[in-house]
N, C-alpha and C. Protein backbone atom coordinates (compact mmCIF):
# COMPACT_ATOMS: atom_id res chain seq x y z
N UNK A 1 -12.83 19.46 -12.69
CA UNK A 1 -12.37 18.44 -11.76
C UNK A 1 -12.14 17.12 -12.50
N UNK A 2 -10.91 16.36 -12.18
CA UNK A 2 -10.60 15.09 -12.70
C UNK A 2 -10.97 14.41 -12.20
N UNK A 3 -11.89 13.12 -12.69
CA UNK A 3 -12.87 12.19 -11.71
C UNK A 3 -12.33 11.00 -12.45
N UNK A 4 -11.25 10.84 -13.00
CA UNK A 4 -10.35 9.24 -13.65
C UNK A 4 -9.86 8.74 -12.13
N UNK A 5 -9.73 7.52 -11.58
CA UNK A 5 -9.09 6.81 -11.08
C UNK A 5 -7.61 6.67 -11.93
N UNK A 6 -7.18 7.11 -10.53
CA UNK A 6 -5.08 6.77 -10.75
C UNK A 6 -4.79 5.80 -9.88
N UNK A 7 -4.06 4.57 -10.45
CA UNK A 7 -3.51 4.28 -9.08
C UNK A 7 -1.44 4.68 -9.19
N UNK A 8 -0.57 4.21 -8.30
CA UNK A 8 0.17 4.51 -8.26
C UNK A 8 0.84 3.83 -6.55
N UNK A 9 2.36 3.53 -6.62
CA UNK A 9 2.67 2.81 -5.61
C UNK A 9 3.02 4.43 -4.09
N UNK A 10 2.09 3.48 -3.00
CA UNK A 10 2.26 4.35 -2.15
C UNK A 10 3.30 5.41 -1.73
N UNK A 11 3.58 6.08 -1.15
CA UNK A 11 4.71 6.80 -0.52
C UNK A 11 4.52 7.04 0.67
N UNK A 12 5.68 7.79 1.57
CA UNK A 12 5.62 7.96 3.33
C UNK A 12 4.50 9.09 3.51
N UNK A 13 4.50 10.02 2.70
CA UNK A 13 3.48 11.17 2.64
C UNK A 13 1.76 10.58 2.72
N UNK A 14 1.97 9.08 2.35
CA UNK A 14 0.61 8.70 2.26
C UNK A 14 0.10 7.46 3.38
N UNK A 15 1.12 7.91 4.61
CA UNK A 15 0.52 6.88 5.69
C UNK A 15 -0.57 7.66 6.54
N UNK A 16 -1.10 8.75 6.29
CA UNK A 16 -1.87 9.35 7.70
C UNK A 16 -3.36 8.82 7.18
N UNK A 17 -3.52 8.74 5.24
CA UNK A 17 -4.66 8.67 4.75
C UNK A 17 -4.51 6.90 5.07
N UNK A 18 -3.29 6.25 4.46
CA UNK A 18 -3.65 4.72 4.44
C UNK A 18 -3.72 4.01 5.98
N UNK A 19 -3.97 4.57 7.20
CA UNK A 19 -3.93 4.41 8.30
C UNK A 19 -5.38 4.37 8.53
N UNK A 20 -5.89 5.52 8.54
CA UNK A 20 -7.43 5.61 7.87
C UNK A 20 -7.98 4.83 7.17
N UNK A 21 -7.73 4.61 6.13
CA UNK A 21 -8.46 3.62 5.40
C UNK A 21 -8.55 2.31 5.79
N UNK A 22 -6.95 1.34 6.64
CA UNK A 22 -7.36 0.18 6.46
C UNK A 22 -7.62 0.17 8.02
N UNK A 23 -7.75 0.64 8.83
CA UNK A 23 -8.92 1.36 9.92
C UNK A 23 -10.22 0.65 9.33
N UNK A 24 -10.97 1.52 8.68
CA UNK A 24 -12.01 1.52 7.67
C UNK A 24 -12.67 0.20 7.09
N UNK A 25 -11.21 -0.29 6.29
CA UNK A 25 -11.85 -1.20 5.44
C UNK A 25 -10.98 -2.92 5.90
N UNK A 26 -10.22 -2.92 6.79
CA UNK A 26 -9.88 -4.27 7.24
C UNK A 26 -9.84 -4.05 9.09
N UNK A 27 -10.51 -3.21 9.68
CA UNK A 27 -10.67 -2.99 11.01
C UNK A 27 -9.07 -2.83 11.86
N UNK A 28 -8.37 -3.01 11.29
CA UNK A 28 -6.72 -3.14 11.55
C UNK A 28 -6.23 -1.47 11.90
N UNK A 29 -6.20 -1.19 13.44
CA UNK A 29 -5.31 0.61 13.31
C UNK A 29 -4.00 0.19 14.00
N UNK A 30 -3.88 1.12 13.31
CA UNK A 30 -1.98 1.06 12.90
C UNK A 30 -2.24 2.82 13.01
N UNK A 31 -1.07 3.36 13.76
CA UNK A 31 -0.67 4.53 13.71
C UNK A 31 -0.12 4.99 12.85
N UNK A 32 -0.04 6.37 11.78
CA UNK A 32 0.29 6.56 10.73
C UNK A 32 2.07 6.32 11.00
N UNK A 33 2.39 6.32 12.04
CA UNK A 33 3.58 6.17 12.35
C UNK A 33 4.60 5.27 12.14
N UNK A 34 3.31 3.91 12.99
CA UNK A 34 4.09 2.63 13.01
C UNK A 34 3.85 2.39 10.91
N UNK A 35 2.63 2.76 10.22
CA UNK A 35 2.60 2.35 8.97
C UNK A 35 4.02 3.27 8.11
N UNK A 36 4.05 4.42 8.37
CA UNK A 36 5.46 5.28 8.06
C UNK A 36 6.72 4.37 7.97
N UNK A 37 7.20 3.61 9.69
CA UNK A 37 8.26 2.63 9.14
C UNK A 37 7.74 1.62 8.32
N UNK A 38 6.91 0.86 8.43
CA UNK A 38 6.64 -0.27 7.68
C UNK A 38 6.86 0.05 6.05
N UNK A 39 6.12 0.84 5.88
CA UNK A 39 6.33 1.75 4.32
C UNK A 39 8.05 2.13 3.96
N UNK A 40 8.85 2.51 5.00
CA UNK A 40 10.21 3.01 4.37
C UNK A 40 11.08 1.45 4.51
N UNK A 41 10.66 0.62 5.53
CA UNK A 41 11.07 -0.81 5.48
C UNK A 41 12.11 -1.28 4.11
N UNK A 42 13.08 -1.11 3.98
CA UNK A 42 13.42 -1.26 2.83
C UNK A 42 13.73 -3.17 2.12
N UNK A 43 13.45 -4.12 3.34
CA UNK A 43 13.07 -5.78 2.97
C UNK A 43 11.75 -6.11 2.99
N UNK A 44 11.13 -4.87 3.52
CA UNK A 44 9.50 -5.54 2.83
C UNK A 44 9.13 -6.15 1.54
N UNK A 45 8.56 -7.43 1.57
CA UNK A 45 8.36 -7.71 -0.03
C UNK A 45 6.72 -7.39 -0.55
N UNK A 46 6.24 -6.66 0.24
CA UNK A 46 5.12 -6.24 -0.07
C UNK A 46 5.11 -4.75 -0.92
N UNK A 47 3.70 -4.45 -2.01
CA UNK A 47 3.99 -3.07 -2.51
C UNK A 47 2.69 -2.62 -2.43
N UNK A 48 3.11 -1.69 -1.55
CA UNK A 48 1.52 -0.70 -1.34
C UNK A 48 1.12 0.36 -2.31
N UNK A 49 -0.20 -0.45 -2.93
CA UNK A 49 -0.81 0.49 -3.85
C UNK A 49 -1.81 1.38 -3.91
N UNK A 50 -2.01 2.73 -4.29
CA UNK A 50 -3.40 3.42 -3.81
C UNK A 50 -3.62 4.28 -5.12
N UNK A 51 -5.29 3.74 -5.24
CA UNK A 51 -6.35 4.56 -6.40
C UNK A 51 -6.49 6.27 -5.69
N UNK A 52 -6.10 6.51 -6.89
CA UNK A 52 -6.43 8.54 -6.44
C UNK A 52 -7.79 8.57 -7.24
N UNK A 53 -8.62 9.70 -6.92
CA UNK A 53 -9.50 9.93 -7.69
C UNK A 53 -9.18 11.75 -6.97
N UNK A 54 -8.96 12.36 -8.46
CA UNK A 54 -8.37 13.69 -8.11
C UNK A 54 -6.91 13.80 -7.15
N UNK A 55 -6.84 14.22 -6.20
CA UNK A 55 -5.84 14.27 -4.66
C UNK A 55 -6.03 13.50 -3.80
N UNK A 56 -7.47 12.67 -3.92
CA UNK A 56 -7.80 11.71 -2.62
C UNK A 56 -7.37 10.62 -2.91
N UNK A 57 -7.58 9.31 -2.19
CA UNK A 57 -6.73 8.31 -1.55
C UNK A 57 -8.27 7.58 -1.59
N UNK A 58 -8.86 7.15 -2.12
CA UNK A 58 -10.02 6.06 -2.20
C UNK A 58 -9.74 4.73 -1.99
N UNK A 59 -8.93 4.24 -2.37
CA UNK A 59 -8.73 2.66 -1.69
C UNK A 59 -7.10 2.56 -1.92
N UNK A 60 -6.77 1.07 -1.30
CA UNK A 60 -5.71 0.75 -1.54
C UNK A 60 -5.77 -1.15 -1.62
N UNK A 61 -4.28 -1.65 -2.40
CA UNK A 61 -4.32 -2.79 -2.52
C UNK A 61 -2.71 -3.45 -2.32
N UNK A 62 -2.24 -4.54 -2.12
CA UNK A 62 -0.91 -4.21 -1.84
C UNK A 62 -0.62 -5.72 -2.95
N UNK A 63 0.79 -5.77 -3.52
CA UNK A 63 1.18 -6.69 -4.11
C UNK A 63 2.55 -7.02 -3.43
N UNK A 64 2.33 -8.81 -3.05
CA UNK A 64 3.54 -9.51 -2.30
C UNK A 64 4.17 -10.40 -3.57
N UNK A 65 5.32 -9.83 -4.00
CA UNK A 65 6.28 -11.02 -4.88
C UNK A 65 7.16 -10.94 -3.94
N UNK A 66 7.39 -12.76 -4.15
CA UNK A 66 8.19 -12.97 -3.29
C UNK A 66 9.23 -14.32 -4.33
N UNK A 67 10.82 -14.02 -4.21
CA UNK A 67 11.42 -14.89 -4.51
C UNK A 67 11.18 -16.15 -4.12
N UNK A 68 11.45 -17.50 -4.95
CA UNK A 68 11.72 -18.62 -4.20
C UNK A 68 12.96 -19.34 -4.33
N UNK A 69 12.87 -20.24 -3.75
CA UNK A 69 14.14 -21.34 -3.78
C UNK A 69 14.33 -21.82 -4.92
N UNK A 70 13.26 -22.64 -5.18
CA UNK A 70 13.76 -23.40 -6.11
C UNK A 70 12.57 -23.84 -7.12
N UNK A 71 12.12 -22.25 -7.33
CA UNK A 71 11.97 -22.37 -9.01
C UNK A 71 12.20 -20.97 -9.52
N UNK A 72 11.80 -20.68 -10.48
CA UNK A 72 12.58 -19.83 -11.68
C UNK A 72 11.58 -18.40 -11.25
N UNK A 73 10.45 -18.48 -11.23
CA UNK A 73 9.47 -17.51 -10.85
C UNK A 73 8.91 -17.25 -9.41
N UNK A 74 8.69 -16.14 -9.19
CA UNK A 74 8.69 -15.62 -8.11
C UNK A 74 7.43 -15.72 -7.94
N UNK A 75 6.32 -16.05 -6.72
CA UNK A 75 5.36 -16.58 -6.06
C UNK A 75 4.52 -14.74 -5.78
N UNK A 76 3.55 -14.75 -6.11
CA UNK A 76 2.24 -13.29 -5.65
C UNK A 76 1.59 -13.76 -5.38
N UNK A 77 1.22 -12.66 -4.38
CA UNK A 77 0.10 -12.79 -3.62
C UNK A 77 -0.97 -11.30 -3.91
């Protein structure tokens, strides 16, 4: 058994687990459904990220770059 932490940017296959989780870990439910569009959203500037350990889905973290006006570099969150 592989017990390394992976992470890797989410996919639609992975809203039933990340529905669950931030359930879990930010009290927030969201139907794997409504998270499904949000995830295929193609102007979201957010990027949903999730640690595998083996096939499972142990946490997740999301990264917001976001363009600006008027300077050269783009603003994260």
């Amino acid at each position: 058994m592989n017990n390394q932490m992976k992470s890797r940017v989410a996919t639609l296959d992975d809203a039933h687990e990340l529905a669950h989780l931030n359930t879990v870990f930010n009290g927030v439910q969201l139907e794997p459904k409504q998270l499904s569009s949000r995830l295929a959203n193609p102007h979201c500037v957010e990027t949903p990220i999730v640690a595998e350990v083996g096939n499972l889905i142990v946490g997740f973290a999301s990264l917001c770059l976001v363009p600006r006006v008027f300077y050269d570099t783009p603003h994260a969150d």
